[in-house]
N, C-alpha and C. Protein backbone atom coordinates (compact mmCIF):
# COMPACT_ATOMS: atom_id res chain seq x y z
N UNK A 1 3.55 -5.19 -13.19
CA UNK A 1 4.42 -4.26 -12.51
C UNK A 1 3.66 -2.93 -12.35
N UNK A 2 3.96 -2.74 -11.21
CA UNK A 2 3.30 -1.16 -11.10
C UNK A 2 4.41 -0.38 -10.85
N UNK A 3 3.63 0.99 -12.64
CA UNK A 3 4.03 1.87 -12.60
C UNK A 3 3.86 3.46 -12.77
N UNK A 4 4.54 4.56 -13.04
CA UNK A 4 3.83 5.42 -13.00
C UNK A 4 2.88 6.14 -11.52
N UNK A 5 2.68 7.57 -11.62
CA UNK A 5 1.49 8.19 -10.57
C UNK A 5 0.62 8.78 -10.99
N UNK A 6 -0.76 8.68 -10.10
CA UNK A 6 -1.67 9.06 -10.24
C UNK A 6 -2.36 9.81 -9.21
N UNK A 7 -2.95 11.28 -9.58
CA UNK A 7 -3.47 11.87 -8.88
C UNK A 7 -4.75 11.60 -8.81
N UNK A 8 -5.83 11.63 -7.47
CA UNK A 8 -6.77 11.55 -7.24
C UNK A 8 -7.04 12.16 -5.85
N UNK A 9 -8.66 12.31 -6.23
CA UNK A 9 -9.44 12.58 -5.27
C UNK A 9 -9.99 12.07 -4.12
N UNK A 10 -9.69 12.06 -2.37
CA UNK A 10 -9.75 11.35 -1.38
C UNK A 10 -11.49 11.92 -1.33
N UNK A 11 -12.49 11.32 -0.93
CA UNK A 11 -13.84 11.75 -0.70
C UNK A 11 -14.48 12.24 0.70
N UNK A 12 -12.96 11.43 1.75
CA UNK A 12 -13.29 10.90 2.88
C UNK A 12 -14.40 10.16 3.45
N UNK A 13 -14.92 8.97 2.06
CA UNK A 13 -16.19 7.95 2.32
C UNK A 13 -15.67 6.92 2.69
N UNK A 14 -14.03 6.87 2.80
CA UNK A 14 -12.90 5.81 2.91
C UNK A 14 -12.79 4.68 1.64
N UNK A 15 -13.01 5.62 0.44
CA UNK A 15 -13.25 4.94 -1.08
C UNK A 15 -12.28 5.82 -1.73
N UNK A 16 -11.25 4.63 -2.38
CA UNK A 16 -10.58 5.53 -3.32
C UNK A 16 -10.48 4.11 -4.86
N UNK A 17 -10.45 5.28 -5.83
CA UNK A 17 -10.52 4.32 -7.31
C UNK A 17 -8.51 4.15 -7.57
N UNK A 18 -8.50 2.70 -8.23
CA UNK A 18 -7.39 2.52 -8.29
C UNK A 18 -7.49 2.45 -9.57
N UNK A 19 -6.19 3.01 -10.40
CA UNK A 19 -5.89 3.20 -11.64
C UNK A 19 -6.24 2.25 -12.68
N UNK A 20 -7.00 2.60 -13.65
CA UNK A 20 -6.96 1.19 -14.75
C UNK A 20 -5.46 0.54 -14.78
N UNK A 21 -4.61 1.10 -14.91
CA UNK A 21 -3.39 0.58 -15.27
C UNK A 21 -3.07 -0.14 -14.21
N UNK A 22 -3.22 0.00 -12.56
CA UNK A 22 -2.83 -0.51 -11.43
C UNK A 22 -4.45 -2.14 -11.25
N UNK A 23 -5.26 -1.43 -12.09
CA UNK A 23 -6.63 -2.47 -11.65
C UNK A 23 -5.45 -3.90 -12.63
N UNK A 24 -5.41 -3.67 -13.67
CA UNK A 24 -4.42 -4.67 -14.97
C UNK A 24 -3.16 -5.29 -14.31
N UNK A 25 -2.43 -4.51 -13.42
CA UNK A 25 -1.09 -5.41 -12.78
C UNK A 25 -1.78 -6.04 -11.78
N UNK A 26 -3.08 -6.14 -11.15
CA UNK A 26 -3.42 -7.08 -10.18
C UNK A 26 -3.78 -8.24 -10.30
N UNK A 27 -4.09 -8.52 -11.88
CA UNK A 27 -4.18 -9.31 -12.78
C UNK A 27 -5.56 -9.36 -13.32
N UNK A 28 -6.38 -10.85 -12.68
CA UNK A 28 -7.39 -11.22 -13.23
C UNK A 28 -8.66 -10.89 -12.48
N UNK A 29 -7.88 -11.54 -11.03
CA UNK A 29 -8.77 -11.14 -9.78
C UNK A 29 -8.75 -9.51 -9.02
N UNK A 30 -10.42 -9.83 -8.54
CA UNK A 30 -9.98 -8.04 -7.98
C UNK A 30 -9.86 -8.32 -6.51
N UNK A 31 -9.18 -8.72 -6.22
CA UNK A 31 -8.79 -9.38 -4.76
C UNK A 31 -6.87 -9.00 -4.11
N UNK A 32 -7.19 -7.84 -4.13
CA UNK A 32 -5.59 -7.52 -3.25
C UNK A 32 -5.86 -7.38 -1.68
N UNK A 33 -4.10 -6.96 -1.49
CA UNK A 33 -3.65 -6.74 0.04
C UNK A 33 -3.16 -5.35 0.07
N UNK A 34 -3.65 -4.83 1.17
CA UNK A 34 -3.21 -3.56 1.59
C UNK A 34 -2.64 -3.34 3.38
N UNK A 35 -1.76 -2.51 2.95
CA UNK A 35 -0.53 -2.76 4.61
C UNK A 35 -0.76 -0.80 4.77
N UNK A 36 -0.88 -0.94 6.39
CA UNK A 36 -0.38 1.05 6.54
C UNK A 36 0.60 0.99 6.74
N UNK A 37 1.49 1.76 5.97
CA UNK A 37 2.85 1.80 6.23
C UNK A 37 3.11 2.68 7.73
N UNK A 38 4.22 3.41 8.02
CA UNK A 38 4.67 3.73 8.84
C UNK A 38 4.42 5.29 8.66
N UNK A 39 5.06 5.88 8.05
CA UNK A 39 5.38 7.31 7.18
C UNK A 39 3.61 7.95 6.40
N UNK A 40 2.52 7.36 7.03
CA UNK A 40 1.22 7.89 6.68
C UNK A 40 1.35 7.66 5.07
N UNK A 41 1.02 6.10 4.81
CA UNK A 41 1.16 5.73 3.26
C UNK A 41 0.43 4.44 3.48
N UNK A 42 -0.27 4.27 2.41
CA UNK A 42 -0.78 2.76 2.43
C UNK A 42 -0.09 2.20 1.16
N UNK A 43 0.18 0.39 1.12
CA UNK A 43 0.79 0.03 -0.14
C UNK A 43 0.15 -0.98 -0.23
N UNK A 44 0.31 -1.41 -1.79
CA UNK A 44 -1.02 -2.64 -2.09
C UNK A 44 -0.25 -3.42 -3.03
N UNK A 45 -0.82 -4.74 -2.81
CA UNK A 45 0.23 -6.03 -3.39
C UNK A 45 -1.06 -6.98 -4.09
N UNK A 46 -0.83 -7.34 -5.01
CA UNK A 46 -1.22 -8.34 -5.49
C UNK A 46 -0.56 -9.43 -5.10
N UNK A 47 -1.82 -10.45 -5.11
CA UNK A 47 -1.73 -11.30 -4.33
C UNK A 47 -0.47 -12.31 -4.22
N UNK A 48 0.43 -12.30 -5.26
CA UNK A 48 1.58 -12.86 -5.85
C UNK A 48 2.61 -12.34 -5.00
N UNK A 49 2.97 -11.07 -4.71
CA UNK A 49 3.93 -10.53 -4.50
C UNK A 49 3.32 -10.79 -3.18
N UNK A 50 2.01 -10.48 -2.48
CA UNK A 50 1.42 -10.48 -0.95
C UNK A 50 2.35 -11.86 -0.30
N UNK A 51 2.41 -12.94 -1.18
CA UNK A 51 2.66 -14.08 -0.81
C UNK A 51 4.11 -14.07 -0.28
N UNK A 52 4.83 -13.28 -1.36
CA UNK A 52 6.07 -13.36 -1.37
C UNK A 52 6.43 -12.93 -0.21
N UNK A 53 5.86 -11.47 0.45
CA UNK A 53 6.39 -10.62 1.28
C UNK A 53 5.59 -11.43 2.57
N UNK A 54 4.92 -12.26 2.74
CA UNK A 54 4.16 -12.75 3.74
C UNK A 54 5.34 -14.34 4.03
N UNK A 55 5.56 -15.00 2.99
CA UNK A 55 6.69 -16.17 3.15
C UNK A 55 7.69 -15.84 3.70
N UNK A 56 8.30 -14.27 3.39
CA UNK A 56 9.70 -13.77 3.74
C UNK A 56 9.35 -13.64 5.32
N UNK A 57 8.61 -13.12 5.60
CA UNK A 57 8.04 -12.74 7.16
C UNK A 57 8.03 -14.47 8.13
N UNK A 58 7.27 -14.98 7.49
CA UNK A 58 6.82 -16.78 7.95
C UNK A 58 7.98 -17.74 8.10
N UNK A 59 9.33 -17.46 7.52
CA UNK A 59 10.27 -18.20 7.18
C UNK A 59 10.81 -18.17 8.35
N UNK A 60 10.51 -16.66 9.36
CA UNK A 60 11.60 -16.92 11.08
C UNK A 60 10.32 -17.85 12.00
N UNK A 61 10.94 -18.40 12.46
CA UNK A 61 9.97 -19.45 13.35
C UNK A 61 9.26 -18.29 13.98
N UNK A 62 8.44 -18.72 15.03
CA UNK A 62 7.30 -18.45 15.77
C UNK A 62 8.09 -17.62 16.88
N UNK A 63 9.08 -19.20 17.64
CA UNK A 63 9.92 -19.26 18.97
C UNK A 63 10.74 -17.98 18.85
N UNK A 64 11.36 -17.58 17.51
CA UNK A 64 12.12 -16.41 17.57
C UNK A 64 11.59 -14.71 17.41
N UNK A 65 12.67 -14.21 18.56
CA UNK A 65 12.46 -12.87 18.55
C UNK A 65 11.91 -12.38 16.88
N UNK A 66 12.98 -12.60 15.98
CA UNK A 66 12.49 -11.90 15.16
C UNK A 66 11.54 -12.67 13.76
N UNK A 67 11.21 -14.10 14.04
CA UNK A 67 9.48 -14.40 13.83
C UNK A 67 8.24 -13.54 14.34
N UNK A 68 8.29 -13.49 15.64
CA UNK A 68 7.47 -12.78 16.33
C UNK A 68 7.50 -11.15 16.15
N UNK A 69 8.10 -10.70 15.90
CA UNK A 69 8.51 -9.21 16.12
C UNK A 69 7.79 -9.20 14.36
N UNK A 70 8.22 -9.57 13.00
CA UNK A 70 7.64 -9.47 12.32
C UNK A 70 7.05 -9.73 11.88
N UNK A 71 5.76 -10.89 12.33
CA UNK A 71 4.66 -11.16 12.21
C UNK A 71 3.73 -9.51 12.39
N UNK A 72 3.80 -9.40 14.01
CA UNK A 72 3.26 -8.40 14.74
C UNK A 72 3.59 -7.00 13.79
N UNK A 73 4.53 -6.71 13.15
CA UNK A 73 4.68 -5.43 13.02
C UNK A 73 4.03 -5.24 11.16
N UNK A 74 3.55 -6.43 10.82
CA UNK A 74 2.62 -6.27 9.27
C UNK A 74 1.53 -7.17 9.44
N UNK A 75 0.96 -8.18 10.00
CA UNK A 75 -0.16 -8.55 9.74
C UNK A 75 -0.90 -7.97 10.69
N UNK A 76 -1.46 -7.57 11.64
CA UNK A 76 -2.19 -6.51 11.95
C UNK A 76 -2.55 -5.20 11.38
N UNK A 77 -1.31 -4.75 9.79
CA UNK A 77 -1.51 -3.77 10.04
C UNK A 77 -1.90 -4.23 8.57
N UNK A 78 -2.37 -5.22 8.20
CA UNK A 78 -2.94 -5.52 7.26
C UNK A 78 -4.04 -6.02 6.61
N UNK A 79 -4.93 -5.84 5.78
CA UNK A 79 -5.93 -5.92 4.94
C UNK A 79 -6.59 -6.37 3.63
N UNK A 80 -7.29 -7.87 3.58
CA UNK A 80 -7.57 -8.33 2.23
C UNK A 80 -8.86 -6.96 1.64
N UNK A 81 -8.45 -6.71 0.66
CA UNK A 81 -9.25 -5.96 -0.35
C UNK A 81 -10.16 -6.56 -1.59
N UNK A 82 -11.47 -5.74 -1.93
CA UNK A 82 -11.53 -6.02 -3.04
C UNK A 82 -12.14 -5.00 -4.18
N UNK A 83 -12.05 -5.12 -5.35
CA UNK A 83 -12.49 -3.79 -6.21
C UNK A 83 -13.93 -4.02 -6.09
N UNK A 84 -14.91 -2.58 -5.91
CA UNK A 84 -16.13 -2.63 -6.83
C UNK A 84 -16.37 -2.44 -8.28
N UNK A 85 -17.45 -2.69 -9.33
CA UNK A 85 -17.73 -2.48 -10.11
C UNK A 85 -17.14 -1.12 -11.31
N UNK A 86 -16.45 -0.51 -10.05
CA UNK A 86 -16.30 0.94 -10.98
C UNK A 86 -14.64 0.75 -9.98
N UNK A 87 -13.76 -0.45 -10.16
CA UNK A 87 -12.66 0.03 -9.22
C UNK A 87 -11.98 0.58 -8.11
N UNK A 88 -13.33 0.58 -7.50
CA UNK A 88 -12.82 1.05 -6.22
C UNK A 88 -12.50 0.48 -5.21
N UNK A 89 -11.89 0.81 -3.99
CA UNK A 89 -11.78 -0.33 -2.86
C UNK A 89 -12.09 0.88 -1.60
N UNK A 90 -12.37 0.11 -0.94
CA UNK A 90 -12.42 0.53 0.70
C UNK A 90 -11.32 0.95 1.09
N UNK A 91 -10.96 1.49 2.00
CA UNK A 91 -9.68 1.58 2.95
C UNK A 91 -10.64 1.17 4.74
N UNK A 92 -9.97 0.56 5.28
CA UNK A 92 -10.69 0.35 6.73
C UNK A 92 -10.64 1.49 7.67
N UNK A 93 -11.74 1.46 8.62
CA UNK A 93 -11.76 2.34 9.36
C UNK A 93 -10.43 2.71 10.21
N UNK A 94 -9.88 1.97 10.57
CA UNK A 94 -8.88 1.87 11.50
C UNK A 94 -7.75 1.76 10.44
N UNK A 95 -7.38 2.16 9.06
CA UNK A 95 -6.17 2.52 8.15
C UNK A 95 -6.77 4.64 8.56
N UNK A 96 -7.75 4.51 8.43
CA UNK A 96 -8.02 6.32 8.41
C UNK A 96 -7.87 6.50 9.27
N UNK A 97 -8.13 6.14 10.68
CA UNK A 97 -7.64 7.21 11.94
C UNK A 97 -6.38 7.39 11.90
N UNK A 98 -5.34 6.48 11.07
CA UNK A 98 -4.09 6.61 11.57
C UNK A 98 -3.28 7.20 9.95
N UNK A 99 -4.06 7.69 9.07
CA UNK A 99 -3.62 8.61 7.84
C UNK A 99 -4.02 9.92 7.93
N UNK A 100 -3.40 10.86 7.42
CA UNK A 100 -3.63 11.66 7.22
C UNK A 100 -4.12 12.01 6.04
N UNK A 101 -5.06 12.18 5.09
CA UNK A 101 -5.33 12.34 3.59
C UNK A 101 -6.34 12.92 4.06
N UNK A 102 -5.48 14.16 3.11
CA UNK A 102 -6.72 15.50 3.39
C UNK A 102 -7.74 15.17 1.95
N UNK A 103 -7.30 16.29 0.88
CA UNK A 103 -7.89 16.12 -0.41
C UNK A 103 -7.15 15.59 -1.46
N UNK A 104 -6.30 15.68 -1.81
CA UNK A 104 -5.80 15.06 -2.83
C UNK A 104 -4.72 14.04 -2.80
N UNK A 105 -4.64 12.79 -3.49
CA UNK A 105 -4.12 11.47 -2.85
C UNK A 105 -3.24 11.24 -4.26
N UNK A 106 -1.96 10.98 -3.91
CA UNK A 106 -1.63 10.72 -5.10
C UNK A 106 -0.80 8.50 -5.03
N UNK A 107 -1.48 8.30 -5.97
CA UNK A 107 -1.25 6.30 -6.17
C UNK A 107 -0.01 6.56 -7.02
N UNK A 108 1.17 5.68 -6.29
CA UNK A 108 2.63 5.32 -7.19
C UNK A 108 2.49 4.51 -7.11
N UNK A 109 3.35 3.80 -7.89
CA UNK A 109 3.73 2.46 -8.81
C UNK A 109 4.81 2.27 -7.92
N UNK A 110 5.20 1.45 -7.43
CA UNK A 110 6.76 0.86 -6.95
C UNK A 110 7.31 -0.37 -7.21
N UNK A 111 6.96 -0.54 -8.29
CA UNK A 111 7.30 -1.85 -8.84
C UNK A 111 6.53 -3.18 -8.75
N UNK A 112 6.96 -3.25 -7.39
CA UNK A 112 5.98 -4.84 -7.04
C UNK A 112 4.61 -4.84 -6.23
N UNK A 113 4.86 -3.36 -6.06
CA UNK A 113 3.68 -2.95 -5.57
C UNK A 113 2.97 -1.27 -5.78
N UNK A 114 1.96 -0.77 -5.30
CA UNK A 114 1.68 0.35 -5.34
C UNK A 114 1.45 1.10 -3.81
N UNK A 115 1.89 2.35 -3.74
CA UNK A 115 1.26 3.27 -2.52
C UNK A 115 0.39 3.98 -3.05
N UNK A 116 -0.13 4.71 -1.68
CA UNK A 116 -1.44 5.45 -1.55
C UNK A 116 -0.95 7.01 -0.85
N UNK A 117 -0.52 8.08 -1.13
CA UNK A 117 -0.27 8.83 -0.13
C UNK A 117 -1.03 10.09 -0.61
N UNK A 118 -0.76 10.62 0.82
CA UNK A 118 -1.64 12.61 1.05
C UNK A 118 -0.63 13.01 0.03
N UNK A 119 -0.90 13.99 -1.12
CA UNK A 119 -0.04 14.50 -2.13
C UNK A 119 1.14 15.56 -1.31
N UNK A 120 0.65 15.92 0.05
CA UNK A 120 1.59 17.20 0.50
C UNK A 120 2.90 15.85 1.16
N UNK A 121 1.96 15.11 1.77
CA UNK A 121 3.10 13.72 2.63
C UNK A 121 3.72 13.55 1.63
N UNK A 122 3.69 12.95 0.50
CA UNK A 122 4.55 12.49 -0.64
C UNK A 122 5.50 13.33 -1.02
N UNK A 123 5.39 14.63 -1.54
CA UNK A 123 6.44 15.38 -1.84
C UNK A 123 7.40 15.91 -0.60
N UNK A 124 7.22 15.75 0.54
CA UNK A 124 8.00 15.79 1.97
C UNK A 124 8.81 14.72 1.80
N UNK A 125 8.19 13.12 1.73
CA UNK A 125 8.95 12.12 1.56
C UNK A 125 9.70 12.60 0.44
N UNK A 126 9.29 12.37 -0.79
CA UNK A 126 10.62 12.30 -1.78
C UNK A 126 11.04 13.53 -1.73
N UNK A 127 11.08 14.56 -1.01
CA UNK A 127 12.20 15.46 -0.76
C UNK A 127 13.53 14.77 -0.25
N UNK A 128 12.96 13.97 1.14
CA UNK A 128 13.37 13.33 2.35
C UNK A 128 14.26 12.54 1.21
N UNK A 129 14.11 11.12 0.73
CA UNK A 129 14.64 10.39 -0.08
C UNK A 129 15.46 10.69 -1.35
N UNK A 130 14.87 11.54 -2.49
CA UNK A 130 15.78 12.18 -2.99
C UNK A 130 17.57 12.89 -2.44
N UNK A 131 17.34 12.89 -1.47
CA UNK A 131 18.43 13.63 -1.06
C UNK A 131 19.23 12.63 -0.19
N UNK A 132 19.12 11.17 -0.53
CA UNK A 132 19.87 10.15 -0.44
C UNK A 132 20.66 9.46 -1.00
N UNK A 133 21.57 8.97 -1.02
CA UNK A 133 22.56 8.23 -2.51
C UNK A 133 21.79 6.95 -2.28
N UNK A 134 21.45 6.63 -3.70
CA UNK A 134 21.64 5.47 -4.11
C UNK A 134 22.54 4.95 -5.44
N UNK A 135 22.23 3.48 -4.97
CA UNK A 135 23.35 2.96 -6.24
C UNK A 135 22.76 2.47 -7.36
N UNK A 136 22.01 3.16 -7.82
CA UNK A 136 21.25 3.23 -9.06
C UNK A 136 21.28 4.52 -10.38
C-alpha cells in the first residue's frame, strides 16, 4: 500500500527517485506503470493493481462507445517503467511537455497507488478537494 508524502527534487533530466518506502509496495520487481493524469499529476501502479485498473477498462467490449472511449483516454497516456540502480525512473518525454514541475515535486501515497505532483499544483488541488464532503 502506498503511503505517506514525499518531497523531492525535479532535476528536469526527466529522472525522479521514488521513495524507499514506495520502491517496497512495488514489491519484488522494479517494473511499474505510470499514467498522466489530467490535473498535471502523474500516478504509478504496481503491476497488480495496473492489472486491475487495465481489466476494469477491457471488460467494455471494443464495439462499445464506452470500450472505446476508455481504452483511448488511459492507454496512450500510459507508460511501462523501470527503477535504476539508485531508484530512479524516467518520466517520458511526452509525460513533460504536458506537466508542469518546476522545482520541487512532491510523491503521495494513495493507497493503491502513488502520484507525482509540482508541490505548488498539489496544494491548489487539495485546497480544491478538501473543501468537498466526503463520507469518510
Amino acid at each position: 500500500m502506498f503511503l505517506g508524502s514525499f518531497k523531492t527534487i525535479f532535476s528536469g533530466k526527466n529522472r525522479l527517485i521514488l521513495p524507499k518506502r514506495f520502491r517496497k509496495a512495488l514489491g519484488n520487481g522494479d517494473k511499474f506503470y505510470i499514467f498522466l493524469g489530467e490535473n498535471g499529476e502523474v500516478w504509478g501502479f504496481d503491476p497488480k493493481n495496473w492489472s486491475r485498473l487495465s481489466e476494469s477498462i477491457l471488460k467494455f467490449p471494443l464495439s462499445t462507445e464506452e470500450g472505446r472511449v476508455g481504452r483511448l483516454k488511459v492507454f496512450p497516456r500510459a507508460e511501462e517503467c523501470s527503477l535504476d540502480g539508485q531508484g530512479r525512473f524516467i518520466l517520458p518525454q511526452e509525460f513533460i511537455e504536458n506537466l508542469d514541475f518546476k522545482n520541487e515535486v512532491l510523491i503521495i501515497g494513495a493507497g493503491d497507488h502513488f502520484e507525482v505532483w509540482d508541490a505548488h499544483l498539489w496544494h491548489e488541488h487539495y485546497e480544491r478537494i478538501s473543501r468537498k464532503r466526503s463520507s469518510y
